[in-house]
N, C-alpha and C. Protein backbone atom coordinates (compact mmCIF):
# COMPACT_ATOMS: atom_id res chain seq x y z
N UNK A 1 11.17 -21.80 13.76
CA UNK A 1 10.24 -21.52 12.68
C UNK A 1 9.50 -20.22 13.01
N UNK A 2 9.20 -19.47 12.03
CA UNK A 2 8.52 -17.76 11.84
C UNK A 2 7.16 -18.16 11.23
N UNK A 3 6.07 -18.03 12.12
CA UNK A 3 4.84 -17.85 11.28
C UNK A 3 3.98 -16.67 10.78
N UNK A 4 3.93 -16.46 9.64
CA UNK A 4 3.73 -15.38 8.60
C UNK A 4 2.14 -14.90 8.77
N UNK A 5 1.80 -14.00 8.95
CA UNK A 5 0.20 -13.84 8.85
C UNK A 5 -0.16 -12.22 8.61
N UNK A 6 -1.57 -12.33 7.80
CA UNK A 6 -1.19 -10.97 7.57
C UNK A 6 -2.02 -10.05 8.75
N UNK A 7 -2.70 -10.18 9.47
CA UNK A 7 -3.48 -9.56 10.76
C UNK A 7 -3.25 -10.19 12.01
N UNK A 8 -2.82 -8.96 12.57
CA UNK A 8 -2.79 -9.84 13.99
C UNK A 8 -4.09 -11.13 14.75
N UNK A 9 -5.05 -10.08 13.89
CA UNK A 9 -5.76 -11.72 14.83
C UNK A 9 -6.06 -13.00 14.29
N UNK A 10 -5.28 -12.87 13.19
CA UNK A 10 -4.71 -14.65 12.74
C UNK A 10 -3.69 -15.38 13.65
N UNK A 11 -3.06 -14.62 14.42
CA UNK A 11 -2.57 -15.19 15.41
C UNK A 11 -3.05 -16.14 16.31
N UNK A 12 -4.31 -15.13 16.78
CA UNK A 12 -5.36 -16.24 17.64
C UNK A 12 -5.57 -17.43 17.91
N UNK A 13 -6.35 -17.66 16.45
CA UNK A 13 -6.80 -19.11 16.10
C UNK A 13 -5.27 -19.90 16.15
N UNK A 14 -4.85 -19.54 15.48
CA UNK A 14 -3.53 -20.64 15.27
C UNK A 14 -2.42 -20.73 16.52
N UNK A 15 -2.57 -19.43 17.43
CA UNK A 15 -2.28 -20.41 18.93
C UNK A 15 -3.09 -21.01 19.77
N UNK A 16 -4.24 -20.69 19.53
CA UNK A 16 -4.95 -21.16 20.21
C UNK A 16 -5.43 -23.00 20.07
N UNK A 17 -4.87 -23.30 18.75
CA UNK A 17 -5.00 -24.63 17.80
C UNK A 17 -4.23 -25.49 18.64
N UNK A 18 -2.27 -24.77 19.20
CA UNK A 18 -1.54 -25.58 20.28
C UNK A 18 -0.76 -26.28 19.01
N UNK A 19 -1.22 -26.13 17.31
CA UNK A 19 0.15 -26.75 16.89
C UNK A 19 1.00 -25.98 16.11
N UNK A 20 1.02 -24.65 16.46
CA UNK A 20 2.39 -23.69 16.30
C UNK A 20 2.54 -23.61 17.30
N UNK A 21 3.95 -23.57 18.02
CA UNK A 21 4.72 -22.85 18.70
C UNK A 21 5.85 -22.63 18.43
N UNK A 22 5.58 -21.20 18.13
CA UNK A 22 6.52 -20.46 17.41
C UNK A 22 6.52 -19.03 17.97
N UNK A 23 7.18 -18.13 17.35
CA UNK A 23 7.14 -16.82 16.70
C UNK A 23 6.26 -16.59 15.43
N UNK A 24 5.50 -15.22 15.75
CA UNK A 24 4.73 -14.93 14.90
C UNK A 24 5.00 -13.68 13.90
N UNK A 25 4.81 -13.16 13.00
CA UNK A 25 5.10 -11.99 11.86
C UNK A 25 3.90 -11.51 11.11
N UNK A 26 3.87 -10.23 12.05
CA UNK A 26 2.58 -10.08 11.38
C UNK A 26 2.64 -8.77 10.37
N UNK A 27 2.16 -9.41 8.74
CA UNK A 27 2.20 -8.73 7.76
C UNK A 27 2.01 -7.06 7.66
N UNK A 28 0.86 -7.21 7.74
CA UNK A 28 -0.33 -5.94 7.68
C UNK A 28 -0.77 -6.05 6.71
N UNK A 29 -1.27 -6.48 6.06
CA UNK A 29 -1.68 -6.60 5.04
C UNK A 29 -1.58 -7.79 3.97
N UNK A 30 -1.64 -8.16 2.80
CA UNK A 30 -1.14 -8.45 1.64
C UNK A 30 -1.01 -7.73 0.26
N UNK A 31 0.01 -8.46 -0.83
CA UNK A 31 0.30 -7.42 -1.85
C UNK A 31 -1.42 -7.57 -2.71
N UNK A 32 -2.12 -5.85 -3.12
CA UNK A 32 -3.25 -5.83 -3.72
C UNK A 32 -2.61 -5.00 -4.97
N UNK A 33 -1.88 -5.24 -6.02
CA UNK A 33 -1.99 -4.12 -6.95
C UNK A 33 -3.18 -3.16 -7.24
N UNK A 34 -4.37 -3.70 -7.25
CA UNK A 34 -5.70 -3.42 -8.06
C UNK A 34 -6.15 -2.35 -6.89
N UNK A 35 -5.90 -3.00 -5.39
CA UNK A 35 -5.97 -1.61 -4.36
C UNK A 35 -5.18 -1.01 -4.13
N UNK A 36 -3.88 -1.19 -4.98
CA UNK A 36 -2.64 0.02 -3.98
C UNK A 36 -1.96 -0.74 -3.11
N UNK A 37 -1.80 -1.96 -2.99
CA UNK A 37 -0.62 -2.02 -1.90
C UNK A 37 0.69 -3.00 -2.30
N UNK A 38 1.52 -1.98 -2.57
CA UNK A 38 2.67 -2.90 -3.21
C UNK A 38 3.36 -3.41 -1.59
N UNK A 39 4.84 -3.35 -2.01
CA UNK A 39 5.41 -4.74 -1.20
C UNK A 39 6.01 -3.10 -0.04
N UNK A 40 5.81 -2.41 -0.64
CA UNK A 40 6.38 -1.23 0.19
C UNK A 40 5.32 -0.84 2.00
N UNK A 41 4.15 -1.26 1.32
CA UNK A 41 3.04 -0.96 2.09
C UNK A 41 2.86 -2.14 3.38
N UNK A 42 3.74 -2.72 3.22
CA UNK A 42 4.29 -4.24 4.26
C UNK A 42 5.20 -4.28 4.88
N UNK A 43 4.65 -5.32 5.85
CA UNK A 43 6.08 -5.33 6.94
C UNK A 43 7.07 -6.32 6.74
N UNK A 44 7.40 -5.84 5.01
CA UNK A 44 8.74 -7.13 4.56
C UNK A 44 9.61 -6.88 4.81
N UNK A 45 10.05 -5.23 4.77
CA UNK A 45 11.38 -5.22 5.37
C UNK A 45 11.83 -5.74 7.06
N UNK A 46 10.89 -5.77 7.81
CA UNK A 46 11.05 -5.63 8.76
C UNK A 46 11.32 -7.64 9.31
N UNK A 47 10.51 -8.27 8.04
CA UNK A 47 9.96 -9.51 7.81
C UNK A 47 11.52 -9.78 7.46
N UNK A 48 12.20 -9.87 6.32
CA UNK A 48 13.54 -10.25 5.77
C UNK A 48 14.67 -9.69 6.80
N UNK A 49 14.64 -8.81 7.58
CA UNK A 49 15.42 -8.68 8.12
C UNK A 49 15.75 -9.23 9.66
N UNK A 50 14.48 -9.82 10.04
CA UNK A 50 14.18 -10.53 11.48
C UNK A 50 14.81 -12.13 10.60
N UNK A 51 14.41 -12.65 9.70
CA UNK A 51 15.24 -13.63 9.06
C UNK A 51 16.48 -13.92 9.37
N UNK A 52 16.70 -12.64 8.59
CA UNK A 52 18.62 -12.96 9.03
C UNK A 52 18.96 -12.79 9.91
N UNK A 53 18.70 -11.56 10.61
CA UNK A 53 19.33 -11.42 12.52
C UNK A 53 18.99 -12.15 13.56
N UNK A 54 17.64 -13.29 13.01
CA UNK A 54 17.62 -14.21 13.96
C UNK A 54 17.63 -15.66 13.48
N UNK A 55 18.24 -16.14 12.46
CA UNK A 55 18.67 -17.26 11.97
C UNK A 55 17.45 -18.37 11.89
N UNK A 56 16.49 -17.40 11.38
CA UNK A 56 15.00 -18.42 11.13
C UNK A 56 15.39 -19.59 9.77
N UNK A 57 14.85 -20.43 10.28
CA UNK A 57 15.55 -21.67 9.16
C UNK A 57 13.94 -21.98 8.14
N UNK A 58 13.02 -22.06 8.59
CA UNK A 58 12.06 -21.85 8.41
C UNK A 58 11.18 -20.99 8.57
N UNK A 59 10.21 -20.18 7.59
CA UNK A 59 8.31 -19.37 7.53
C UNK A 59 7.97 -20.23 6.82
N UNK A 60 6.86 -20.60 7.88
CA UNK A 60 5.43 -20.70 7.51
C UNK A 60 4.54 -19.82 7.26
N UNK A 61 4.19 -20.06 6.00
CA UNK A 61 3.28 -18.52 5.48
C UNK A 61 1.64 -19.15 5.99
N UNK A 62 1.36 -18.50 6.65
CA UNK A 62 -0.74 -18.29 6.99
C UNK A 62 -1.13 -17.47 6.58
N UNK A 63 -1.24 -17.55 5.46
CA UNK A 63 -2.24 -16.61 4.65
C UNK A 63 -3.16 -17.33 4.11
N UNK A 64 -4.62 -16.10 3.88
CA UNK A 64 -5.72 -17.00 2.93
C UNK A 64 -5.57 -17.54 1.80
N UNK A 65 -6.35 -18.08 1.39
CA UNK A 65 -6.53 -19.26 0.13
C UNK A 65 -7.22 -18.14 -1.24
N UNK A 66 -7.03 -17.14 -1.65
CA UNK A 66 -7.02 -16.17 -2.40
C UNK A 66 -5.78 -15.39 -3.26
N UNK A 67 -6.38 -15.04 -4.20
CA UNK A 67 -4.89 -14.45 -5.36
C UNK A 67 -4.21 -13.58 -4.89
N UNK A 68 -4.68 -12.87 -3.94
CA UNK A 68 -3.76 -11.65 -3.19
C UNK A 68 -2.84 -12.26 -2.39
N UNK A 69 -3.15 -13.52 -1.87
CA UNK A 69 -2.44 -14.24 -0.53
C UNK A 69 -1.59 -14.72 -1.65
N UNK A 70 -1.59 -15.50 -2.55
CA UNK A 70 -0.92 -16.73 -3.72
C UNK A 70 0.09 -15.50 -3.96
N UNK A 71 -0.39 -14.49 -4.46
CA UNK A 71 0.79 -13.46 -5.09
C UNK A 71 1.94 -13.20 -3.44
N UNK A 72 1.21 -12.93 -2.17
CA UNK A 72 2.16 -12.57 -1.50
C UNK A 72 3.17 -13.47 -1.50
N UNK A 73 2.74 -14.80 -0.72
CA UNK A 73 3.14 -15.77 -0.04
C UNK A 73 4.67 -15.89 -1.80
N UNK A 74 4.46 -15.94 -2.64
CA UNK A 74 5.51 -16.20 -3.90
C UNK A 74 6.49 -15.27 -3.77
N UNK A 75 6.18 -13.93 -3.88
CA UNK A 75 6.69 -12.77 -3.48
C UNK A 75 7.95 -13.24 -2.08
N UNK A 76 7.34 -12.99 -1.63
CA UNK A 76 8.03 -13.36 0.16
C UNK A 76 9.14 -15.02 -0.09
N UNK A 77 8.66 -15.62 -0.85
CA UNK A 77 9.01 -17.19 -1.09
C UNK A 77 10.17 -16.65 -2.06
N UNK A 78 10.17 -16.04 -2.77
CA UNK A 78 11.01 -16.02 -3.94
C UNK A 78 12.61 -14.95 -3.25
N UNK A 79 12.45 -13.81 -2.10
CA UNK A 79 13.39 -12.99 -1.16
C UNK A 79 14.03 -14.10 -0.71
N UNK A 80 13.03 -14.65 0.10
CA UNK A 80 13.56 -15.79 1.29
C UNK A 80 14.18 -16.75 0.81
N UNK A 81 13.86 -17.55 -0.82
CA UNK A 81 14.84 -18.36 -1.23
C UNK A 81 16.45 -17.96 -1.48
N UNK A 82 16.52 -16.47 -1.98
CA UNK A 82 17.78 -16.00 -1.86
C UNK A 82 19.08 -15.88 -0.80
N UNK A 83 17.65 -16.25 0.49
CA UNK A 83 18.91 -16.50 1.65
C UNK A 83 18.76 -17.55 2.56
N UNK A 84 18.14 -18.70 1.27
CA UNK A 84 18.24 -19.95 1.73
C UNK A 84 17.33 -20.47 3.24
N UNK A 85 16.44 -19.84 3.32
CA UNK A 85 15.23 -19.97 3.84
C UNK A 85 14.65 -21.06 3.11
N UNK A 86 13.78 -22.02 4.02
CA UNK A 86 12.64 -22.55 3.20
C UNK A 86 11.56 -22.05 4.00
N UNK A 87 10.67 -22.02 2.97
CA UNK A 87 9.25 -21.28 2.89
C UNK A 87 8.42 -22.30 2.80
N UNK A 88 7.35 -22.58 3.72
CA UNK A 88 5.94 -23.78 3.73
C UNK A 88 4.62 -22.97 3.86
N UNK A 89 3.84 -23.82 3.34
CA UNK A 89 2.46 -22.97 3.50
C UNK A 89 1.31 -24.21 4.17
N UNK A 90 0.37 -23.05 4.93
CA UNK A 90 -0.54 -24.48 5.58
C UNK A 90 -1.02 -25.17 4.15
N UNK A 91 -1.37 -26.43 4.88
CA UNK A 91 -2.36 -27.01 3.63
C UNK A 91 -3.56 -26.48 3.04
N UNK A 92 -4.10 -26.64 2.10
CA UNK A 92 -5.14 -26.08 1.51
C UNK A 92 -5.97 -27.38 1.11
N UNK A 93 -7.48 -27.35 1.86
CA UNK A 93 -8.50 -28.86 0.94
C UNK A 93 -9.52 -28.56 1.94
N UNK A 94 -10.11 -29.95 2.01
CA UNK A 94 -11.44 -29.51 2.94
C UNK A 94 -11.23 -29.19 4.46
N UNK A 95 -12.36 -28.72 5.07
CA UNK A 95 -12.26 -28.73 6.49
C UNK A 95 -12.61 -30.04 6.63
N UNK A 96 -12.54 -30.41 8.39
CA UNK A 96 -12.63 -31.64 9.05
C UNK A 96 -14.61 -31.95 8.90
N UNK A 97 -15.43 -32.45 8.73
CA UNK A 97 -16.64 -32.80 8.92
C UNK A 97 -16.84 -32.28 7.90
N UNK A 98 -16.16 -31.88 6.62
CA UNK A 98 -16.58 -31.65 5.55
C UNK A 98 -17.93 -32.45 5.02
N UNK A 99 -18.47 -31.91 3.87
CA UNK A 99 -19.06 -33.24 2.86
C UNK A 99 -18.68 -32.82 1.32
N UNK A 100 -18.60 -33.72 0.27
CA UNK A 100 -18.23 -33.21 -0.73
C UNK A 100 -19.27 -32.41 -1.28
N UNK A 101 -20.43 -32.49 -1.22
CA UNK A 101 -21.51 -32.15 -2.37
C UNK A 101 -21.39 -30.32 -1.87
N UNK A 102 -21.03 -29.93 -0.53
CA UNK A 102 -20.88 -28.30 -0.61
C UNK A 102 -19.32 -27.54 -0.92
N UNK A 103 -18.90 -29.06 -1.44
CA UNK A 103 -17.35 -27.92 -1.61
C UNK A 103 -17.42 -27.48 -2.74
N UNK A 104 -16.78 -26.50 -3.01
CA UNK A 104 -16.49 -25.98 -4.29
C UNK A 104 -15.25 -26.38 -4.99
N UNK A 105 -15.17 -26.44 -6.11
CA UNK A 105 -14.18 -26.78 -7.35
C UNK A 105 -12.74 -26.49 -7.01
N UNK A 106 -12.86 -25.35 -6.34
CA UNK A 106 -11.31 -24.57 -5.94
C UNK A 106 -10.86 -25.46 -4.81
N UNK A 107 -11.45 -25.57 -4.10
CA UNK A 107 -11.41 -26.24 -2.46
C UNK A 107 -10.97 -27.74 -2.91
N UNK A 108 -11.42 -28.28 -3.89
CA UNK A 108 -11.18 -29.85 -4.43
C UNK A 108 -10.44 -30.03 -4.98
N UNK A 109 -10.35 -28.52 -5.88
CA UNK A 109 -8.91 -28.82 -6.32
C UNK A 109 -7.68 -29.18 -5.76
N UNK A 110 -7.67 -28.35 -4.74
CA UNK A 110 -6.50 -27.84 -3.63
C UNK A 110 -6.58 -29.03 -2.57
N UNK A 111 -7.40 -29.72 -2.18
CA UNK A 111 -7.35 -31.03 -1.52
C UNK A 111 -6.80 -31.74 -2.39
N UNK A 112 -7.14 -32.30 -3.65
CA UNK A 112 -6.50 -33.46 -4.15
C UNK A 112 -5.08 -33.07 -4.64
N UNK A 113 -4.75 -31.38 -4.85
CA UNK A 113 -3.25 -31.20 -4.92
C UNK A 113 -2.65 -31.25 -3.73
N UNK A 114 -3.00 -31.33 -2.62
CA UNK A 114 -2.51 -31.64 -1.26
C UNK A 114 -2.72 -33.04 -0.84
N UNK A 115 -3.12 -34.04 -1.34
CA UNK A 115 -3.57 -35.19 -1.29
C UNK A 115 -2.18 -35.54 -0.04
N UNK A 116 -2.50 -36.88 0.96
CA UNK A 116 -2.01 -37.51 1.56
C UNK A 116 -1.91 -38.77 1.11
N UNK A 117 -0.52 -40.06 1.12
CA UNK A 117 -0.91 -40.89 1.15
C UNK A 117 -0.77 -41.92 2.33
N UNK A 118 -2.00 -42.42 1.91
CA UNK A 118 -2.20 -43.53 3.31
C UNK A 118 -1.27 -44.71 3.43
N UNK A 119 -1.04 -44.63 4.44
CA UNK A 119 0.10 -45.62 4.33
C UNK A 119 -0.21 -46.96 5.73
């Protein structure tokens, strides 16, 4: 598995967490039309082509919970389905010691579309 991020020091946290171990890919960025950065301004080529020459069966995309990240992560999802890649993304909902009354609408949303069931 290839984990996707767009700054190197998203790396950090998420080895430092102990539940990736993996290989990491680091973006530089994400796609911003509104600032100028199309898919050219990224390290996709470099991203699709470590794919195939190293027979990644899986990316995990780590990107933020924002429209710039939603547009990349589809972008990148939609290449990678062409060569039969599957593409996962972390979960999106509350943090751990959450409470509901400070989450916001977006955050609740995205928990109960990520919902678990208890079993």
């Amino acid at each position: 598995m290839l984990c996707v991020v767009e700054k190197a020091v998203d790396v950090m946290p998420l080895d430092k967490s102990g539940a990736f171990r993996g290989q990491y890919h680091v973006l530089g960025g994400k796609l911003s039309p509104i600032n100028g950065v199309g898919p050219e301004d990224l390290r996709l080529k470099e991203l699709f082509d470590r794919v195939r020459n190293d027979g990644v069966q899986e990316v995990l995309m780590a990107l933020g919970m924002d429209v710039e990240s939603d547009a990349t992560v589809y972008f990148i999802a939609k290449h990678l389905s062409e060569l039969g890649v599957k593409v996962s993304r972390l979960a999106q909902g509350l943090p751990a010691g959450a409470s509901l009354e400070f989450a916001d609408g977006l955050t609740l949303g995205r928990a109960i579309e990520n919902r678990l069931t208890v079993q």
